[in-house]
C-alpha atoms as a PDB file:
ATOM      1  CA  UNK A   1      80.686  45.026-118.002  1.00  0.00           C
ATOM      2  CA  UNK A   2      82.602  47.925-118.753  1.00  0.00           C
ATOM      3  CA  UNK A   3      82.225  47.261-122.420  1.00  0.00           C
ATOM      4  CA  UNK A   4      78.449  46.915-122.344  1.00  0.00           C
ATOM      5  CA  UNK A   5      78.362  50.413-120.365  1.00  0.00           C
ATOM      6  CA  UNK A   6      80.032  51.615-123.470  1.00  0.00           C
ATOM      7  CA  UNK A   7      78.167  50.519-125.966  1.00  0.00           C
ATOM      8  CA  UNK A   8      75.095  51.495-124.240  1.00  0.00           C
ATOM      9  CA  UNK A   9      76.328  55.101-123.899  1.00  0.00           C
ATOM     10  CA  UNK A  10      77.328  55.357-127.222  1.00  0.00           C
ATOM     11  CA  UNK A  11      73.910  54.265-127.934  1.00  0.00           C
ATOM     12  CA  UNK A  12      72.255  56.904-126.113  1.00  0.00           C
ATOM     13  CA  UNK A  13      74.811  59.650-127.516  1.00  0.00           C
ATOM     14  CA  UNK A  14      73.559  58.583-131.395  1.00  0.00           C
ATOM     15  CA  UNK A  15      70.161  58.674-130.433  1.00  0.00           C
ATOM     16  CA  UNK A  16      70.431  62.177-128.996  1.00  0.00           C
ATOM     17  CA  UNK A  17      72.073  63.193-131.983  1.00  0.00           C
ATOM     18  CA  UNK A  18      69.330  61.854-134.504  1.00  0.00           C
ATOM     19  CA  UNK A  19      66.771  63.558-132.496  1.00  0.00           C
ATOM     20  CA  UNK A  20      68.363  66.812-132.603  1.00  0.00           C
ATOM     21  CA  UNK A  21      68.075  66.682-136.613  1.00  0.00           C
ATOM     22  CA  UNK A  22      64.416  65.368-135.958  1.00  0.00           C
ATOM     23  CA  UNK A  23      63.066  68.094-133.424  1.00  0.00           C
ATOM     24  CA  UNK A  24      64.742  71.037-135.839  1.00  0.00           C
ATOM     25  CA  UNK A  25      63.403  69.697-139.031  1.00  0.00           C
ATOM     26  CA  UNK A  26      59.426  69.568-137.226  1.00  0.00           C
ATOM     27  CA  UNK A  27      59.667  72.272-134.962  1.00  0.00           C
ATOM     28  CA  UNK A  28      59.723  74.591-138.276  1.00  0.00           C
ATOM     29  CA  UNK A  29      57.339  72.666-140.386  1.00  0.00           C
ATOM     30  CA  UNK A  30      54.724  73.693-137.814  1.00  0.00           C
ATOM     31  CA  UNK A  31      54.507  77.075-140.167  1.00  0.00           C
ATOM     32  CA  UNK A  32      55.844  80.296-140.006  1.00  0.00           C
ATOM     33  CA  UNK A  33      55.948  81.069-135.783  1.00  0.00           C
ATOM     34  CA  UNK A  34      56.369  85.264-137.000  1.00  0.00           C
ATOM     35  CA  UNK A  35      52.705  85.408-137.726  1.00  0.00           C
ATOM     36  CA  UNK A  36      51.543  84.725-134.065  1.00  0.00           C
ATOM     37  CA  UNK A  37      54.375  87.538-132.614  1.00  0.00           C
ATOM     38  CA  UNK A  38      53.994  90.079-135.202  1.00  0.00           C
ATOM     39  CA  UNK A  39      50.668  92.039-135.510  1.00  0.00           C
ATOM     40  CA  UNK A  40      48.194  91.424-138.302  1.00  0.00           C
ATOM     41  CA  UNK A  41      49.244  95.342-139.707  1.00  0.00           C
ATOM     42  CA  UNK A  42      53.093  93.816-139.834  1.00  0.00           C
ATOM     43  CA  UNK A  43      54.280  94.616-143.415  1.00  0.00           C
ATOM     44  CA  UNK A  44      56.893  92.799-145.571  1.00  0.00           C
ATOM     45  CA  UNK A  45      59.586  94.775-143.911  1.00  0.00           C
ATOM     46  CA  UNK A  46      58.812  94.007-140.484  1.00  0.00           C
ATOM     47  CA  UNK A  47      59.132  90.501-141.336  1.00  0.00           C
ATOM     48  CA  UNK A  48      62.026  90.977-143.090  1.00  0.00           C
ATOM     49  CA  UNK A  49      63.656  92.277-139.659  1.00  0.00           C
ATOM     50  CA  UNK A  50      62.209  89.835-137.417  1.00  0.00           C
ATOM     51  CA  UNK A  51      63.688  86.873-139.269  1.00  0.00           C
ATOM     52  CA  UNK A  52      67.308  88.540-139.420  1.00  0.00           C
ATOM     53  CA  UNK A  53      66.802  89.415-135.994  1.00  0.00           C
ATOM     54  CA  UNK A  54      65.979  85.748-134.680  1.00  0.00           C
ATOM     55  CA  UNK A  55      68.559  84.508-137.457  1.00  0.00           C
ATOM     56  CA  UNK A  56      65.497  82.915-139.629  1.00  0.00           C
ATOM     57  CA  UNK A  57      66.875  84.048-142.812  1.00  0.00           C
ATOM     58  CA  UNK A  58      70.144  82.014-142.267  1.00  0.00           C
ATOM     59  CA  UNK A  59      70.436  78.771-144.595  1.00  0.00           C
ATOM     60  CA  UNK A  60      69.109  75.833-142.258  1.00  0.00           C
ATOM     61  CA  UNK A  61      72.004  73.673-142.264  1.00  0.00           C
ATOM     62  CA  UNK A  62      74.036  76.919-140.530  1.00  0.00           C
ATOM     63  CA  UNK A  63      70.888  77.346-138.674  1.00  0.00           C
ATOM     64  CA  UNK A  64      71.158  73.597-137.216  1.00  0.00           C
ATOM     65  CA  UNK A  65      74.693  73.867-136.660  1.00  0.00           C
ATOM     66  CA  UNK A  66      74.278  76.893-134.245  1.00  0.00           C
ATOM     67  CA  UNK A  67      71.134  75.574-132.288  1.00  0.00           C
ATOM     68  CA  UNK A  68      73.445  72.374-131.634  1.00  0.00           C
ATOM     69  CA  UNK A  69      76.383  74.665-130.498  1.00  0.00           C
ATOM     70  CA  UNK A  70      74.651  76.579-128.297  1.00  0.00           C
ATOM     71  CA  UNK A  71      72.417  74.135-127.145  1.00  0.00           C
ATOM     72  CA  UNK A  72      75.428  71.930-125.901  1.00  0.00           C
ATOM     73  CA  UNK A  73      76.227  74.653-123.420  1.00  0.00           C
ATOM     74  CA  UNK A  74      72.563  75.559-122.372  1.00  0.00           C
ATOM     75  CA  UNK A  75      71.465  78.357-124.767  1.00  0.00           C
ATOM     76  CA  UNK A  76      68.150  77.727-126.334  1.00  0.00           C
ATOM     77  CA  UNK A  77      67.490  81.708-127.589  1.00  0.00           C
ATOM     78  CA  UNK A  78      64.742  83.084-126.133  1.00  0.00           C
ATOM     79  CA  UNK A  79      60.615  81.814-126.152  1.00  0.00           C
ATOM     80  CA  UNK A  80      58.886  83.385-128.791  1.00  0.00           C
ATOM     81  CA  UNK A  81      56.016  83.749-126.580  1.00  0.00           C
ATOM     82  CA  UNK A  82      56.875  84.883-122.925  1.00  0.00           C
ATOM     83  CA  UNK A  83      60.553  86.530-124.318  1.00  0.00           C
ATOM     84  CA  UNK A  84      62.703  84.908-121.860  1.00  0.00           C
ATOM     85  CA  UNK A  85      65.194  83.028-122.307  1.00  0.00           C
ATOM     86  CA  UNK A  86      64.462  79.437-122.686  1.00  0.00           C
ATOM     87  CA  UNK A  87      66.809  77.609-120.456  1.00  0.00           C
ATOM     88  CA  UNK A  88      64.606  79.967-117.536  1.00  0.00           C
ATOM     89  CA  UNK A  89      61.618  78.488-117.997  1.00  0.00           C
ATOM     90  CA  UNK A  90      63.544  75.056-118.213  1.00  0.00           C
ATOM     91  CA  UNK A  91      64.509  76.135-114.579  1.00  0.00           C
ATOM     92  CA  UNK A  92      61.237  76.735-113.535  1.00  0.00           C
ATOM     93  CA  UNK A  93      59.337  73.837-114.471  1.00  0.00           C
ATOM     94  CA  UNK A  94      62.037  70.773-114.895  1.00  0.00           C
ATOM     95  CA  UNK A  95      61.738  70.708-110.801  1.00  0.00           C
ATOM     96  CA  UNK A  96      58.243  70.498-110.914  1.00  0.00           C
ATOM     97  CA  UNK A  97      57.938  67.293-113.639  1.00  0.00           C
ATOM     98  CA  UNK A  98      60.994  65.719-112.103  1.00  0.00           C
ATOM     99  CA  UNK A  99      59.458  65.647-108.553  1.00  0.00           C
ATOM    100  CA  UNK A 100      56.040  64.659-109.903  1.00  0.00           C
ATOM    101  CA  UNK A 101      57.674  61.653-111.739  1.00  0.00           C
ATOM    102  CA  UNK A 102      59.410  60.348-108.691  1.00  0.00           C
ATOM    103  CA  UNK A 103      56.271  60.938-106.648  1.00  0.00           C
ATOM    104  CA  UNK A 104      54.460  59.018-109.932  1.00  0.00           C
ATOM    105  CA  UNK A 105      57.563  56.177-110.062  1.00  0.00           C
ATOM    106  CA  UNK A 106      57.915  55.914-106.436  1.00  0.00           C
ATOM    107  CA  UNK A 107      53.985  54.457-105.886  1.00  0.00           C
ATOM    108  CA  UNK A 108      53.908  52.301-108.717  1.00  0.00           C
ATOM    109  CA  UNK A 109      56.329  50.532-107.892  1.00  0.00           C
ATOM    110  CA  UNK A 110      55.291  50.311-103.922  1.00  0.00           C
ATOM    111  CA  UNK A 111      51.499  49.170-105.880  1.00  0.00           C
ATOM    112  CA  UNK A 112      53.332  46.788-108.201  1.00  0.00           C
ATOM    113  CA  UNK A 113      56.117  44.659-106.156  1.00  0.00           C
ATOM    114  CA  UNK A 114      53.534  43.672-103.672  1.00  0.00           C
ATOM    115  CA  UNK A 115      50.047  43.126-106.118  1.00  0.00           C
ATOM    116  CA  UNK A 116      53.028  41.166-108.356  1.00  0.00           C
ATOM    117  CA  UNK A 117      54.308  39.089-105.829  1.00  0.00           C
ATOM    118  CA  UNK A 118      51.203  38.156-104.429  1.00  0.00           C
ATOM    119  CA  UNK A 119      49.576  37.364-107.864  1.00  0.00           C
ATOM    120  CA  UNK A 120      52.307  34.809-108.076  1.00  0.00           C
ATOM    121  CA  UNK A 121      52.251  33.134-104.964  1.00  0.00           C
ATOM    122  CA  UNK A 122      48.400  32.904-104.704  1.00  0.00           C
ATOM    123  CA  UNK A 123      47.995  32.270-108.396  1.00  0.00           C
ATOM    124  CA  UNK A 124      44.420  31.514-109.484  1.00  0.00           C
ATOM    125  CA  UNK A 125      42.727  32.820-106.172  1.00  0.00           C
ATOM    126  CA  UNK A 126      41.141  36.008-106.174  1.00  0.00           C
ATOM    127  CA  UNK A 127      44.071  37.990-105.423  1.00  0.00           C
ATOM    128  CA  UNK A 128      45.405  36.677-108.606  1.00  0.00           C
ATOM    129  CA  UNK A 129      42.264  37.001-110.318  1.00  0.00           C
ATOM    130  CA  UNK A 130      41.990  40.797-108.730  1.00  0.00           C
ATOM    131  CA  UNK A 131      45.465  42.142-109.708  1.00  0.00           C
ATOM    132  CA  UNK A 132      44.985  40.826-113.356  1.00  0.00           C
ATOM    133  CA  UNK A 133      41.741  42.943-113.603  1.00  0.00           C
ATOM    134  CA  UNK A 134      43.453  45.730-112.324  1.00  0.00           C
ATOM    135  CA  UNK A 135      46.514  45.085-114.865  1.00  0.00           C
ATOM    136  CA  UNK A 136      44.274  45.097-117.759  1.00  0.00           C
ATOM    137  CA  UNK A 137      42.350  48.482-116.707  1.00  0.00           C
ATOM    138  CA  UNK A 138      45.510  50.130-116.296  1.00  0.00           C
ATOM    139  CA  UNK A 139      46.787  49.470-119.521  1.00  0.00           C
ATOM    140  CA  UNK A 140      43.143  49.503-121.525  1.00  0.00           C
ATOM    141  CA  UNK A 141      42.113  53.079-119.973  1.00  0.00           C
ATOM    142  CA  UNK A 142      43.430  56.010-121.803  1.00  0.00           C
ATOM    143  CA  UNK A 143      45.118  58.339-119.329  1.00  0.00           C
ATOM    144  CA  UNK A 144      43.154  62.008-119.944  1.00  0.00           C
ATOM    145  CA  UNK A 145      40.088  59.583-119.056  1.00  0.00           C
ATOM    146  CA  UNK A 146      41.374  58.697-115.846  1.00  0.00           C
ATOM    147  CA  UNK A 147      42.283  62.046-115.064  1.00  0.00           C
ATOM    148  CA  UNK A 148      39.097  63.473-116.107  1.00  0.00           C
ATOM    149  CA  UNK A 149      37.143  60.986-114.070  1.00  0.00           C
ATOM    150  CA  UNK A 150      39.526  61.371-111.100  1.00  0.00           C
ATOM    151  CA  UNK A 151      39.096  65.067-111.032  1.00  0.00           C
ATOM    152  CA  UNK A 152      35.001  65.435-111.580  1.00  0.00           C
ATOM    153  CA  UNK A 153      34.243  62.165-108.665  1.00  0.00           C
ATOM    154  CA  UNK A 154      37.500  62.964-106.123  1.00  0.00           C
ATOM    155  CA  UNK A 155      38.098  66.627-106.105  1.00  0.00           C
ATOM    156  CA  UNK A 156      34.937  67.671-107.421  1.00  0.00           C
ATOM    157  CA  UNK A 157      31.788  65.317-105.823  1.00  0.00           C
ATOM    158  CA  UNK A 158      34.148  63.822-102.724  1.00  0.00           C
ATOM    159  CA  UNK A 159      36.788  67.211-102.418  1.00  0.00           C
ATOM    160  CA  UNK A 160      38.867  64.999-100.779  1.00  0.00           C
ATOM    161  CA  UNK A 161      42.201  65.892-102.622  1.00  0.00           C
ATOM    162  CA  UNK A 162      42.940  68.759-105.037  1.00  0.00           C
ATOM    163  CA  UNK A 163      42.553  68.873-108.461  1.00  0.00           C
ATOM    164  CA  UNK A 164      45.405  71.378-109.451  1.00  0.00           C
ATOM    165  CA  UNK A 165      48.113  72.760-107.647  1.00  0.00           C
ATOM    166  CA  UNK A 166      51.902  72.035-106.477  1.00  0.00           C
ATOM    167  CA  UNK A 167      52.060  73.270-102.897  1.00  0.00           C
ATOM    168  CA  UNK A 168      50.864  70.601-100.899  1.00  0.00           C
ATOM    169  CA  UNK A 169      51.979  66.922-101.027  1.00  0.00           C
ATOM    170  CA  UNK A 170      48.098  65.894-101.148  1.00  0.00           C
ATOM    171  CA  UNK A 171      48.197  67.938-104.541  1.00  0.00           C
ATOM    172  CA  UNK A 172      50.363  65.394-105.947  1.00  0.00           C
ATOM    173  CA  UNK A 173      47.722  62.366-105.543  1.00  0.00           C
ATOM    174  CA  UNK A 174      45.833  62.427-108.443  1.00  0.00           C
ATOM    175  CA  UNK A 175      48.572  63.480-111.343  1.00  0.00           C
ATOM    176  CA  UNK A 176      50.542  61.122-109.624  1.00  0.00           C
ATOM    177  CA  UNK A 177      48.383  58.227-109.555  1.00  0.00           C
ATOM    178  CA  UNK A 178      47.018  59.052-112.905  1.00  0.00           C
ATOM    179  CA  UNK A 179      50.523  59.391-114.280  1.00  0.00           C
ATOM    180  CA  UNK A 180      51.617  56.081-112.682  1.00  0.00           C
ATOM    181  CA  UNK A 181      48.858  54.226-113.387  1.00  0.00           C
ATOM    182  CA  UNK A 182      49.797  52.306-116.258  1.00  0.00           C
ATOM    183  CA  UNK A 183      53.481  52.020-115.126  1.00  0.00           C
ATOM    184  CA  UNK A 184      51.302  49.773-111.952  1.00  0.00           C
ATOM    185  CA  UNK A 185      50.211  47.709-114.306  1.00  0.00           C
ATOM    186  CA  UNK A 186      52.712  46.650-116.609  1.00  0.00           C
ATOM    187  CA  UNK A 187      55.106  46.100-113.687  1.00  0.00           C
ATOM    188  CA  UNK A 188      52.869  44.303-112.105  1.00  0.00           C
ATOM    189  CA  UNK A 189      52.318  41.699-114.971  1.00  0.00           C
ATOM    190  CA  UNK A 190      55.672  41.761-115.080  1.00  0.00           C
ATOM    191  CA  UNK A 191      56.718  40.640-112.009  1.00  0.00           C
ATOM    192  CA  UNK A 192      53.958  38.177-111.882  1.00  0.00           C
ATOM    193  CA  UNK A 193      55.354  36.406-114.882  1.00  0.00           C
ATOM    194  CA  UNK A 194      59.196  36.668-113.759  1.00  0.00           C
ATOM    195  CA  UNK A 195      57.766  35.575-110.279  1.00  0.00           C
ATOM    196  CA  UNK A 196      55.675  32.435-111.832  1.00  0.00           C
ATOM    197  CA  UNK A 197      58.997  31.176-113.949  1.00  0.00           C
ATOM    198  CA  UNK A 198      61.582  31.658-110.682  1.00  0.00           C
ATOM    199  CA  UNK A 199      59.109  29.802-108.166  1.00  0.00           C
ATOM    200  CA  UNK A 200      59.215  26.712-110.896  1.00  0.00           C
ATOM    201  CA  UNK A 201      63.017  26.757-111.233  1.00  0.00           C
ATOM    202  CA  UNK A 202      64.783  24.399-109.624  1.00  0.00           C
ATOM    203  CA  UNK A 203      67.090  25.858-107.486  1.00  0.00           C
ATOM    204  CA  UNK A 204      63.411  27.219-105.348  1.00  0.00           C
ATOM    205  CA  UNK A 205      62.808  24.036-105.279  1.00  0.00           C
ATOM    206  CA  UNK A 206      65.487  22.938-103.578  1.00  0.00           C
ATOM    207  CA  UNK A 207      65.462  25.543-101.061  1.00  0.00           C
ATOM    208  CA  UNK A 208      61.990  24.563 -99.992  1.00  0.00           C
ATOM    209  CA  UNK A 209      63.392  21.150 -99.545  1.00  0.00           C
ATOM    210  CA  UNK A 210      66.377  22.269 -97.776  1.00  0.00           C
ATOM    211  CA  UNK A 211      63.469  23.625 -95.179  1.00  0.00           C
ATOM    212  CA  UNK A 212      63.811  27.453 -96.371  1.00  0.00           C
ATOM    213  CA  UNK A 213      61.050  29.404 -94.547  1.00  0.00           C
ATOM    214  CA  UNK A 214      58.524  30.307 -97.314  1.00  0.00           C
ATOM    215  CA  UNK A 215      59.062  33.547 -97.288  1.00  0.00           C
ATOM    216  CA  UNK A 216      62.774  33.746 -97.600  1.00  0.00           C
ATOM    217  CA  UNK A 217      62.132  31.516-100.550  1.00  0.00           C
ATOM    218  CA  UNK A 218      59.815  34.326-101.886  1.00  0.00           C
ATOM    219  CA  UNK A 219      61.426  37.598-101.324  1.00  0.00           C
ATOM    220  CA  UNK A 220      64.984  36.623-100.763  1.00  0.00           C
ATOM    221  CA  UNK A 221      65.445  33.669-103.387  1.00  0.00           C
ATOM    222  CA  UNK A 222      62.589  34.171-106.091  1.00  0.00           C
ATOM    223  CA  UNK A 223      62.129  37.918-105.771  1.00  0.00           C
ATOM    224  CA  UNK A 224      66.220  38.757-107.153  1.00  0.00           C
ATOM    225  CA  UNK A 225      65.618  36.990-110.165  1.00  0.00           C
ATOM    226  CA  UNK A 226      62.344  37.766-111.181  1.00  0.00           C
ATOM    227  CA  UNK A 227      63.902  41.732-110.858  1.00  0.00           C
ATOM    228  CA  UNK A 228      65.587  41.305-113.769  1.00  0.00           C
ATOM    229  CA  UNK A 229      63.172  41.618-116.402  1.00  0.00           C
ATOM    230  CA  UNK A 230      61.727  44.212-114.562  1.00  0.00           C
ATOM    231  CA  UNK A 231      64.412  46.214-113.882  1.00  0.00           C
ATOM    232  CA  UNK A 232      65.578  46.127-118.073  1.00  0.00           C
ATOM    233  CA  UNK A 233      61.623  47.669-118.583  1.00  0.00           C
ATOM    234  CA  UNK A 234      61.761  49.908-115.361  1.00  0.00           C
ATOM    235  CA  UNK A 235      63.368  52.605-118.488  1.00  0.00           C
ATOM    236  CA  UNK A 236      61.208  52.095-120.777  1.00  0.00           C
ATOM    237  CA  UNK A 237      58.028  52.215-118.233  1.00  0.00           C
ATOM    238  CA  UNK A 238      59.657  55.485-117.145  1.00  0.00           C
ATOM    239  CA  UNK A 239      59.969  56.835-120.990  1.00  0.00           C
ATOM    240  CA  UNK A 240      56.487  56.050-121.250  1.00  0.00           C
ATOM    241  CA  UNK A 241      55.282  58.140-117.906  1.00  0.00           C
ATOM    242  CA  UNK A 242      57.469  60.862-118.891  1.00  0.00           C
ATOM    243  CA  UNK A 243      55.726  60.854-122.189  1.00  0.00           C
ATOM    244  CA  UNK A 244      52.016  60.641-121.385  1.00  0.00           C
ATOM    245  CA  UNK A 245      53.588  63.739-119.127  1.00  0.00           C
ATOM    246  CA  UNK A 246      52.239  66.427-121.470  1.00  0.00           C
ATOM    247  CA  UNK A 247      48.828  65.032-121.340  1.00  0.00           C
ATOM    248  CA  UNK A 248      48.410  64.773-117.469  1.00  0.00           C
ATOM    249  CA  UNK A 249      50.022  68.419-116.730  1.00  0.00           C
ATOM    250  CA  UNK A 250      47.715  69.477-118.719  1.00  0.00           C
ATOM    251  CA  UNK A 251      44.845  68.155-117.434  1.00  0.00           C
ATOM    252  CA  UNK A 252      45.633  68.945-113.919  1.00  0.00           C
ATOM    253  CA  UNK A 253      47.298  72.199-114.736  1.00  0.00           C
ATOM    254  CA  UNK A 254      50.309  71.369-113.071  1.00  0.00           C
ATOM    255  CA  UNK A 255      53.202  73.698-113.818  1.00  0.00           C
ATOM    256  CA  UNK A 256      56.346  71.379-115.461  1.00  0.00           C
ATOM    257  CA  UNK A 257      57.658  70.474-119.099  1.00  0.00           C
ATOM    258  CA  UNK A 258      54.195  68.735-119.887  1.00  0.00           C
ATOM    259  CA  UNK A 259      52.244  71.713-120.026  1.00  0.00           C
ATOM    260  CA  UNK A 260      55.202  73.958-121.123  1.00  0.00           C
ATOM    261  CA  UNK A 261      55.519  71.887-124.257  1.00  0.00           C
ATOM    262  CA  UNK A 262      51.808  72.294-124.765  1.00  0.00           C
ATOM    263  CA  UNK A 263      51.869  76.143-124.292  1.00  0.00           C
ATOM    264  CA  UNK A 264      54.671  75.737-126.972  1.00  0.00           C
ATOM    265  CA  UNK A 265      53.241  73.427-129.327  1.00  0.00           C
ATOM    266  CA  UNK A 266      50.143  75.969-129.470  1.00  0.00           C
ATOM    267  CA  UNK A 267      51.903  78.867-129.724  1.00  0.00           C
ATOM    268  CA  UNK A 268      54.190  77.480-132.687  1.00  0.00           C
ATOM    269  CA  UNK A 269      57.495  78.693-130.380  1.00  0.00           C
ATOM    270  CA  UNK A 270      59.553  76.238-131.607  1.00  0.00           C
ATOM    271  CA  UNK A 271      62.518  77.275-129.466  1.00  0.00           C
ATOM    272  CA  UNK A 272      60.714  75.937-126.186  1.00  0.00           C
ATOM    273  CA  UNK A 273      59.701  72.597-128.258  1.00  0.00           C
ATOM    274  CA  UNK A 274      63.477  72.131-128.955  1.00  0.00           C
ATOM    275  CA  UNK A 275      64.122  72.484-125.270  1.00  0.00           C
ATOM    276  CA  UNK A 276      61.799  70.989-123.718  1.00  0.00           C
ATOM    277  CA  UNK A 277      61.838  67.889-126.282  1.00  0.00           C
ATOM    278  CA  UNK A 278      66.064  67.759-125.843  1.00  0.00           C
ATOM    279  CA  UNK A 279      65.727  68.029-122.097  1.00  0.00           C
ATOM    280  CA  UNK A 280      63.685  65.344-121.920  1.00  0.00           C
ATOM    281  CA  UNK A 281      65.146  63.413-124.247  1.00  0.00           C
ATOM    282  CA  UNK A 282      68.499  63.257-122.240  1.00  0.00           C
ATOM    283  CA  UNK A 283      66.665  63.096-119.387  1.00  0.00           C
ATOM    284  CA  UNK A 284      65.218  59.589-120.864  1.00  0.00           C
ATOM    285  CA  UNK A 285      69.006  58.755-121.952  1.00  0.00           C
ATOM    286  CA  UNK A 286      70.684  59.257-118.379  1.00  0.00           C
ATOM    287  CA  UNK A 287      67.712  57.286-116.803  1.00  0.00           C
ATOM    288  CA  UNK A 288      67.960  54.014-119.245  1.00  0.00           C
ATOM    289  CA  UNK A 289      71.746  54.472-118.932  1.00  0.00           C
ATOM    290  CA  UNK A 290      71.407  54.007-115.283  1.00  0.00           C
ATOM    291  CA  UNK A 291      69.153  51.105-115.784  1.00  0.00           C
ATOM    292  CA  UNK A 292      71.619  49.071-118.072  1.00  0.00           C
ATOM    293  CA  UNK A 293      74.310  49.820-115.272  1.00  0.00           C
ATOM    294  CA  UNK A 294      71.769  48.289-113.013  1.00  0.00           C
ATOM    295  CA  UNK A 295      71.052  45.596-114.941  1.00  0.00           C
ATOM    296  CA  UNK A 296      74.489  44.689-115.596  1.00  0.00           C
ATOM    297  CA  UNK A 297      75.773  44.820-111.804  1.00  0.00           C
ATOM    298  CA  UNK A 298      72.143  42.482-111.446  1.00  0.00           C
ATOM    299  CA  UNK A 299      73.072  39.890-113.879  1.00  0.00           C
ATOM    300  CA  UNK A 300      76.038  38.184-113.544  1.00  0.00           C
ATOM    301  CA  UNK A 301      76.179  37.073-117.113  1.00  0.00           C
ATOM    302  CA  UNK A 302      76.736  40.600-118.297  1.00  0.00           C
ATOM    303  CA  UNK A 303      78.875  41.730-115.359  1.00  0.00           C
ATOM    304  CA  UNK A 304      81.432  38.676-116.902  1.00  0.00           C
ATOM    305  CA  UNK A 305      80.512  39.085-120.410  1.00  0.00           C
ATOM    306  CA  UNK A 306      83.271  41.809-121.258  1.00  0.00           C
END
C-alpha cells in the first residue's frame, strides 16, 4: 500500500511540474498584457520601464525559474489589474469555490447513492427507467444552459431562491445544483452498474440463501463493493466540477477562482491565471491523492499488493 501511495504522489508531483511549464508558456502567448495597463499615449520608453519593472525583459527561462521559486513559497507578484498581490485575492475567493464545491459534491452524491441503488434493485421499473433519463440529461445538457434556464424560471418567474449571491445558504442552490449536476449523473450510472454486477456475484447470493434480510444484502453486502469503482472516479468527477467552475461563477456571479480566472483571462493578467490555474491544479492533486489512499485502504488487493 505504501508503495502505491508513492507512486501516486510522485505522479501528482510530475504532473504539477509539467503544468507549471504549460501555464507560463500560454499565459504569455495571450499577447503583450502592458497594452491594457499602460495608456494609449504610453511611448516606447514607458514600455521600456514597465517591462524592467515587472521583470518582462528578463530571458524566459530565468523568468520561469523565478515564478517557480517564488511560487513554491506563495508569491505570485502582484495582479496586473486590481495591483494587489496575487496570493490576496487567492485568499479571498479560494473560500468561496471551496465551500461551493463541497456544497456542489456533498448533494450529488446524497442524489446519486440513493437514485443508483435503487436503479439497481428495481431494474427495469420506472424508477430504473426514471434515473436513466435523468442520467442522460445530466450528462447531454451543457452546464451555462442549465444555469441560464435555472436562473430566468427559479429566481426570475418563481423567485423562490437567489440567483447571485454568497450570504445565505439558499444562495448556494442553484450554482450548486447546476455545478453538481453532471457529477449526479455519472455517479449515478456508476453505481447502478457496480450495483447490477455485485447483486449477481455469488457471494450475494449466498447471503440471500443464508436468510440475509434484503436490505443488509443491499447496503451492507452489495453497496461496499460496488463503492469501488466509484470511489476511483469520485477524483476525476470532482476535477471535472472544479473545472466547469469558471463557467458557473460566472454565470451566477459568485465571487471564487471561477470568475477570478475569467476576470483574468479577459484582462490578459497572466499572473492571476498562473495562480489561480496552480492553485487549482494542486488542489485537484491533493484531492485524487486522497482518493487513491481511499481506494487502497477499500480494496484489499492493493492494501496487500506492496
Amino acid at each position: 500500500m505504501l508503495r502505491f501511495v508513492l507512486a501516486r504522489l510522485v505522479q501528482s508531483l510530475v504532473a504539477l511540474a509539467i503544468l507549471t511549464v504549460v501555464v507560463f508558456v500560454l499565459a504569455r502567448a495571450t499577447g503583450d498584457p502592458l497594452q491594457l495597463i499602460l495608456p494609449m499615449s504610453a511611448s516606447e520608453e514607458d514600455y521600456a520601464n514597465a517591462r524592467q519593472y515587472l521583470g518582462l525583459d528578463r530571458p524566459y527561462v530565468e523568468q520561469y525559474f523565478s515564478f517557480v521559486g517564488k511560487a513554491l513559497t506563495g508569491d505570485f507578484g502582484n495582479s496586473l489589474r486590481a495591483r494587489r498581490p496575487v496570493i490576496e485575492l487567492i485568499r479571498d475567493r479560494l473560500p468561496n469555490s471551496l465551500k461551493l464545491a463541497a456544497f456542489a459534491m456533498t448533494v450529488s452524491l446524497l442524489m446519486a447513492f440513493p437514485l443508483g441503488v435503487l436503479a439497481a434493485v428495481r431494474k427495469g421499473t420506472a424508477i430504473d427507467r426514471a434515473a436513466q433519463v435523468i442520467a442522460v440529461l445530466g450528462q447531454s445538457l451543457p452546464t451555462f444552459w442549465v444555469a441560464i434556464v435555472l436562473i430566468e424560471v427559479v429566481a426570475g418567474r418563481l423567485q423562490w431562491l437567489p440567483a447571485a449571491g454568497s450570504e445565505r445558504l439558499a444562495s448556494y442552490v442553484l450554482p450548486g445544483f447546476t455545478l453538481g449536476w453532471f457529477v449526479v449523473a455519472g455517479m449515478m450510472r456508476l453505481l447502478r452498474s457496480g450495483m447490477l454486477e455485485v447483486l449477481d456475484s455469488e457471494y450475494v447470493k449466498l447471503a440471500r440463501v443464508k436468510g440475509v434480510v434484503e436490505h443488509r444484502v443491499v447496503w451492507l453486502h452489495a453497496l461496499k463493493n460496488a463503492l469501488i469503482p466509484v470511489v476511483t472516479f469520485a477524483g476525476i468527477y470532482f476535477s471535472i466540477l472544479v473545472t466547469t467552475a469558471i463557467v458557473v461563477e460566472t454565470v451566477f456571479a459568485w465571487p471564487g477562482l471561477g470568475r477570478l480566472a475569467y476576470e483574468a483571462i479577459t484582462s490578459r493578467d497572466f499572473p492571476v491565471i498562473q495562480a489561480v490555474v496552480l492553485t487549482t491544479a494542486a488542489i485537484v492533486a491533493l484531492v485524487n491523492l486522497s482518493v487513491d489512499c481511499l481506494y487502497a485502504f477499500i480494496d484489499p488487493r492493493i492494501r496487500y499488493a506492496g
